[in-house]
C-alpha atoms as a PDB file:
ATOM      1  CA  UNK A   1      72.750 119.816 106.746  1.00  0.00           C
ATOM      2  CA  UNK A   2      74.434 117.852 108.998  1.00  0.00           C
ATOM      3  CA  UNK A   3      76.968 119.481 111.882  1.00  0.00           C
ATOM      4  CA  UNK A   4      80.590 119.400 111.530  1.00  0.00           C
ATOM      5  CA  UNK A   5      81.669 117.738 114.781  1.00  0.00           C
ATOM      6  CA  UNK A   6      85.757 118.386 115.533  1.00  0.00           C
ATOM      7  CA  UNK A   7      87.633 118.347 118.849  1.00  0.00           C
ATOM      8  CA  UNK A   8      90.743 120.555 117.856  1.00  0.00           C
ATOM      9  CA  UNK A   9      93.785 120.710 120.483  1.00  0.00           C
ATOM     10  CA  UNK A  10      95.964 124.685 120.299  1.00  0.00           C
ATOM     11  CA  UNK A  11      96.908 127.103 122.319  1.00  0.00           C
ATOM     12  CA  UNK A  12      95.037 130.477 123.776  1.00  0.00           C
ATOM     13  CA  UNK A  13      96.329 132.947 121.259  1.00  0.00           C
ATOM     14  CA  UNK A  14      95.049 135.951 123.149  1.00  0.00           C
ATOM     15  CA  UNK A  15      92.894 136.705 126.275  1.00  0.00           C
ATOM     16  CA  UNK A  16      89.068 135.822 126.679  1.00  0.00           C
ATOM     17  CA  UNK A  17      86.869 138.378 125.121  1.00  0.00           C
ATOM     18  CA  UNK A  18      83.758 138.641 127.536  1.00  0.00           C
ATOM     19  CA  UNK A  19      80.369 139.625 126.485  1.00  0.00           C
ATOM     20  CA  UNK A  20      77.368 140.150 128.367  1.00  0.00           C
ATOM     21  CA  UNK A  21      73.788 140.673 126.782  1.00  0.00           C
ATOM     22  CA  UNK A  22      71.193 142.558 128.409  1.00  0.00           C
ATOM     23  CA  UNK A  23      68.959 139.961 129.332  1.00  0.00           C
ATOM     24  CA  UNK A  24      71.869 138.121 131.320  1.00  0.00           C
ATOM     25  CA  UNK A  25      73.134 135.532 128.904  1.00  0.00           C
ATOM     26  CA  UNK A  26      78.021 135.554 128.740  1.00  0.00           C
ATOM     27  CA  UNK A  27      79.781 134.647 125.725  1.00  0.00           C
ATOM     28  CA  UNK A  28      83.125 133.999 125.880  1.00  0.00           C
ATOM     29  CA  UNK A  29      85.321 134.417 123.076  1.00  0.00           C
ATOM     30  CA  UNK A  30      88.879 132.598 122.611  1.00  0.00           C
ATOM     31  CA  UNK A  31      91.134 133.007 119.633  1.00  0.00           C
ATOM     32  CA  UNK A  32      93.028 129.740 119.153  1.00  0.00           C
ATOM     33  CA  UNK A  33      95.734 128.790 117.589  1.00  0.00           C
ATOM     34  CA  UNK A  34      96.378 125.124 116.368  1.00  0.00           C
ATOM     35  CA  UNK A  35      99.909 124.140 115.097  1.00  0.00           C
ATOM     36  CA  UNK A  36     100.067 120.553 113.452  1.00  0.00           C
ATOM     37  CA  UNK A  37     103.541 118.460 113.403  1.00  0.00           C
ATOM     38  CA  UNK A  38     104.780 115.704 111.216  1.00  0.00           C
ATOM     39  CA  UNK A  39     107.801 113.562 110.847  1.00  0.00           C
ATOM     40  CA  UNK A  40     109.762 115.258 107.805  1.00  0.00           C
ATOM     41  CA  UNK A  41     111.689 112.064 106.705  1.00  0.00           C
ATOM     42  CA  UNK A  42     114.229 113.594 104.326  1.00  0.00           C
ATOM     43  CA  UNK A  43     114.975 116.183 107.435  1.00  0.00           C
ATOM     44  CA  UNK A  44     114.678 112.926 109.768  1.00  0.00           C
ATOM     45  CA  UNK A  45     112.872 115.575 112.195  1.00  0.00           C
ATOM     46  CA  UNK A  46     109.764 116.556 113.070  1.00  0.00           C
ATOM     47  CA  UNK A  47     108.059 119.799 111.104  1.00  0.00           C
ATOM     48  CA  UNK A  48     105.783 122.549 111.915  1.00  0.00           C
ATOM     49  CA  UNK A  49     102.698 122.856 109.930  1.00  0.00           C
ATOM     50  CA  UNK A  50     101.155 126.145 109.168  1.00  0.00           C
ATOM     51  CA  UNK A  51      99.099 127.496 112.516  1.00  0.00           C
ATOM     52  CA  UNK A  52      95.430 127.633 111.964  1.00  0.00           C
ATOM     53  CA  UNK A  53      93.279 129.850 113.865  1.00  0.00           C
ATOM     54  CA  UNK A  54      90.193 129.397 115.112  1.00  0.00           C
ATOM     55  CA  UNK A  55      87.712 131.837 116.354  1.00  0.00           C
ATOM     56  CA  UNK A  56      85.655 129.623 119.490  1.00  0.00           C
ATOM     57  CA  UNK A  57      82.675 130.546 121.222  1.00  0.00           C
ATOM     58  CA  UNK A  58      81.409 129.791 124.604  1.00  0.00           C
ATOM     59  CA  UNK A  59      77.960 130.097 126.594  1.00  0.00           C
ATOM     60  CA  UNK A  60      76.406 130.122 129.729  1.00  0.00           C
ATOM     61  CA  UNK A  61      77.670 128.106 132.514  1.00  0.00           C
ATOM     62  CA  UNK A  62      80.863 127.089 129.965  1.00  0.00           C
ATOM     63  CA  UNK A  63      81.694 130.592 129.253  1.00  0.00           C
ATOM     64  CA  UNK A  64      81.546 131.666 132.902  1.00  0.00           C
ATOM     65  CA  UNK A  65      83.569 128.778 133.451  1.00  0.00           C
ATOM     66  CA  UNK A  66      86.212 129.403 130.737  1.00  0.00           C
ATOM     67  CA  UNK A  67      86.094 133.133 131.598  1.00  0.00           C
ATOM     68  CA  UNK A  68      87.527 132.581 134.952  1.00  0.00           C
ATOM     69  CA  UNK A  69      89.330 129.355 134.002  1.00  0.00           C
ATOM     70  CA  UNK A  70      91.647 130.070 130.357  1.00  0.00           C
ATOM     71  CA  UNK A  71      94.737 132.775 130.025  1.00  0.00           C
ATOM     72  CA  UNK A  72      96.255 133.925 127.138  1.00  0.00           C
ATOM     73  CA  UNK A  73      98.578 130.399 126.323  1.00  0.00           C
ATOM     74  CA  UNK A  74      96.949 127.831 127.876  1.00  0.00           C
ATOM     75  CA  UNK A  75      97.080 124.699 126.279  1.00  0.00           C
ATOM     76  CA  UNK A  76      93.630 123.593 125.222  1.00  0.00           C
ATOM     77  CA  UNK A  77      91.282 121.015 123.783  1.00  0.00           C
ATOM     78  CA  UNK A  78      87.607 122.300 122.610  1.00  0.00           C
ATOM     79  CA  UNK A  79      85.257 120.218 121.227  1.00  0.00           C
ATOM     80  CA  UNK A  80      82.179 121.503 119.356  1.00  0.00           C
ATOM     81  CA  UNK A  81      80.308 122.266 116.188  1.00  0.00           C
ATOM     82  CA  UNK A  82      82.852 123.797 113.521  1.00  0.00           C
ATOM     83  CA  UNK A  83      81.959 126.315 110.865  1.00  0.00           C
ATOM     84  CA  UNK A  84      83.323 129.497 109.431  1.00  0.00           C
ATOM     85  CA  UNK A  85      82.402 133.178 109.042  1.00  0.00           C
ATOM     86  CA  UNK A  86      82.813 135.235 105.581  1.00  0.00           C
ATOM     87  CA  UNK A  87      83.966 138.973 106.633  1.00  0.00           C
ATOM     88  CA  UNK A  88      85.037 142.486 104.449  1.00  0.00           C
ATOM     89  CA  UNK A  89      87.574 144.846 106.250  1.00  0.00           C
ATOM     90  CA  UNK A  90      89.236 147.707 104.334  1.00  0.00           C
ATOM     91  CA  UNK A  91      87.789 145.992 100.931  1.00  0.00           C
ATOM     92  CA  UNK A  92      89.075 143.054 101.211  1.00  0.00           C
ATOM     93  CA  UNK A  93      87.693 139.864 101.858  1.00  0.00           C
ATOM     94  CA  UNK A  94      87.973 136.601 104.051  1.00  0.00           C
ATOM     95  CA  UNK A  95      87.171 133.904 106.254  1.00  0.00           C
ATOM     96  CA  UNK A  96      87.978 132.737 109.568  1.00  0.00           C
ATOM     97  CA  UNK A  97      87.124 129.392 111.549  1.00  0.00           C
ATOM     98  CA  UNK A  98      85.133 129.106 114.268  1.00  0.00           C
ATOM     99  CA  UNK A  99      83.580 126.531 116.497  1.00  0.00           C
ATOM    100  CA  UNK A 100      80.860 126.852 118.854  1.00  0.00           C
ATOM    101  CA  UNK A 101      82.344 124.760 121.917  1.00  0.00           C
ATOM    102  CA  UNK A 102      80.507 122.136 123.907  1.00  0.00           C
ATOM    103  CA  UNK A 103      83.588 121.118 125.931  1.00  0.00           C
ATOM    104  CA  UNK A 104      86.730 122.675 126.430  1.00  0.00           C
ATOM    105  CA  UNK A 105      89.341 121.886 129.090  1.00  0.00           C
ATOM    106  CA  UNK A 106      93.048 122.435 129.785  1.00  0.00           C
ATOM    107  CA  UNK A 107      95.693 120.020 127.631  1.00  0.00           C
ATOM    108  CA  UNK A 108      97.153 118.116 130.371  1.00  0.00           C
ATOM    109  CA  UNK A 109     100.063 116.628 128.001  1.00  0.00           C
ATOM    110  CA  UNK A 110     101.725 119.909 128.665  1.00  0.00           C
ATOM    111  CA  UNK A 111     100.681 120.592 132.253  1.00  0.00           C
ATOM    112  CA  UNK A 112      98.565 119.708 135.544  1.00  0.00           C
ATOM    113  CA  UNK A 113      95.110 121.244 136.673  1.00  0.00           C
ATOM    114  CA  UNK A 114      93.268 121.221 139.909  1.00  0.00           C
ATOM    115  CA  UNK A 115      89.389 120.912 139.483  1.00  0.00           C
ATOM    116  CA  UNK A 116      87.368 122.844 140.587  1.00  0.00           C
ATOM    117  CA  UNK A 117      83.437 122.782 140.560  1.00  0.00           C
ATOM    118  CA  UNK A 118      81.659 125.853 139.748  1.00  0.00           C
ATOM    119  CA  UNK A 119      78.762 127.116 141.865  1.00  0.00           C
ATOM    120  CA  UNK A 120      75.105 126.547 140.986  1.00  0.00           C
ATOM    121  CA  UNK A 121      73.411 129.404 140.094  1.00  0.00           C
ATOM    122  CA  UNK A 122      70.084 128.424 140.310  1.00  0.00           C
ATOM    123  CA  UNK A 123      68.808 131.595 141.615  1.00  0.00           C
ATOM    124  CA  UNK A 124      66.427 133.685 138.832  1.00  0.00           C
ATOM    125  CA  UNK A 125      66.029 136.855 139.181  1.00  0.00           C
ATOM    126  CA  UNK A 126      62.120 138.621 140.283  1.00  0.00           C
ATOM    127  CA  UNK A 127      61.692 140.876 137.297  1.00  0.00           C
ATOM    128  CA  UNK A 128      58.527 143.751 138.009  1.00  0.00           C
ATOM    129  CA  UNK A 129      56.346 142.697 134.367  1.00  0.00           C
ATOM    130  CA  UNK A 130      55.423 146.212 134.210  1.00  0.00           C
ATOM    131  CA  UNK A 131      58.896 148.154 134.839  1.00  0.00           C
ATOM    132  CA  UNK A 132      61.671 145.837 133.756  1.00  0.00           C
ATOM    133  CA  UNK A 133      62.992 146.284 137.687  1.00  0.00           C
ATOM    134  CA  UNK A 134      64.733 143.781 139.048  1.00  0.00           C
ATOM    135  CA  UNK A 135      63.293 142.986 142.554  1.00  0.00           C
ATOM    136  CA  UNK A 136      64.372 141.886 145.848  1.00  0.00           C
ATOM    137  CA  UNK A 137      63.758 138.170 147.083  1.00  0.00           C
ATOM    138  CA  UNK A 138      60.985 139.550 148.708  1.00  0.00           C
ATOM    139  CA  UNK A 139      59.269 140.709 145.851  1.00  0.00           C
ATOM    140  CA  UNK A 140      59.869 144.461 146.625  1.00  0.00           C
ATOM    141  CA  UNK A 141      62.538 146.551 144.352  1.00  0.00           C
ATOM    142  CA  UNK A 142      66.154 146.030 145.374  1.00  0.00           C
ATOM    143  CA  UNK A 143      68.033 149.482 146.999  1.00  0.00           C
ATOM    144  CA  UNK A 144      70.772 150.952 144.231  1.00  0.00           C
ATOM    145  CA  UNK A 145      74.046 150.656 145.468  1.00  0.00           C
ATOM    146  CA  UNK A 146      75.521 153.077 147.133  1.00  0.00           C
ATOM    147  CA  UNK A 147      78.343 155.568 145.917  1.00  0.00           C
ATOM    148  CA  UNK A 148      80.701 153.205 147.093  1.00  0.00           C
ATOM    149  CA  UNK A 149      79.088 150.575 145.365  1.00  0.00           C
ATOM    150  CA  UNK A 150      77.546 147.437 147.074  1.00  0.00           C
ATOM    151  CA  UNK A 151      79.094 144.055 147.372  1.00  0.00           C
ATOM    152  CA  UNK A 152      78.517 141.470 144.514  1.00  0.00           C
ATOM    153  CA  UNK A 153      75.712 139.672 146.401  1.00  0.00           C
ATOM    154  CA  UNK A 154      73.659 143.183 146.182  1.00  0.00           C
ATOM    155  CA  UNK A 155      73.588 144.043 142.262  1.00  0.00           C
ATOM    156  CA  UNK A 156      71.587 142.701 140.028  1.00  0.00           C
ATOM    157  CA  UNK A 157      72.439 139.081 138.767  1.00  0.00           C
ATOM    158  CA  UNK A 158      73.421 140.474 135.154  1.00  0.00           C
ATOM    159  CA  UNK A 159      76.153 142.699 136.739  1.00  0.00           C
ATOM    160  CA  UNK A 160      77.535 140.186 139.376  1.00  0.00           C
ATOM    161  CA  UNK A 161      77.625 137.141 137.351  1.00  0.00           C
ATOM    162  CA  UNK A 162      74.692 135.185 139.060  1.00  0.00           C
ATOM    163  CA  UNK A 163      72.830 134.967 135.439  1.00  0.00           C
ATOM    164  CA  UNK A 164      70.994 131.713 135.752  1.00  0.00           C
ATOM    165  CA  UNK A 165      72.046 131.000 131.486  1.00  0.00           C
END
């Protein structure tokens, strides 16, 4: 089966939804909501169409990115591989829309944007094989923080966002 290709334009319905997995790896979840217009001729006016909502998921370097990029109403295009997900709550059934985004970026129709490019983060952890440990750049295991907690550039890469996915 072939992919379903869309670019869909909307607006952030809610905040990101962040979630990290324990081998490093950030998904970023937006809920967006996409409202199409036409020109109503016996109203001589333009119409709302019914909003559709779309469930989109981001990875890696994009969902970092959109993480610290997209707020709740933010004008947006994504474009990615569309699809939908069957669900049950309370007994009753449905479906929602999602897309698994390749691209997304700010809708500059309704605003302006300063770029910004994101760090590399080409550093990969040293993982002890034997303990699951994460290890200092000199091969020997990294101090825990301390009670005060250590800056970001002391925890391990899962925790402070230097995942190399």
């Amino acid at each position: 089966m072939r992919d379903l290709r869309t670019t869909i334009t909307g607006n952030v319905a809610k905040d990101v939804t962040e979630h990290r997995y324990d081998d490093g790896t950030v998904t970023a979840v937006i809920r967006l909501a996409s409202t199409s217009r036409y020109f109503d001729q016996d109203r001589n006016d333009f119409t709302d169409r019914k909003t559709e909502f779309f469930t989109v998921y981001a990875r890696r370097a994009l969902a970092r990115n959109v993480i610290d990029s997209v707020r709740k109403g933010d004008p947006l295009i994504v474009s990615g591989r569309l699809g939908s997900a069957e669900w049950v709550k309370d007994g009753v059934s449905g479906f929602s829309m999602t897309v698994q985004a390749e691209s997304i970026g700010h809708d500059l129709t309704f605003g302006t944007d300063t770029f910004a490019r994101s760090s590399r983060r080409t550093a990969t952890p040293l993982v002890d094989e034997r303990t699951g440990e994460i290890l200092g750049e000199d091969g020997t295991e990294d101090e825990a923080p301390d009670a005060e907690g250590a800056d970001a550039s002391r925890r391990e890469p899962a925790l402070a966002g230097d995942s190399p996915f």
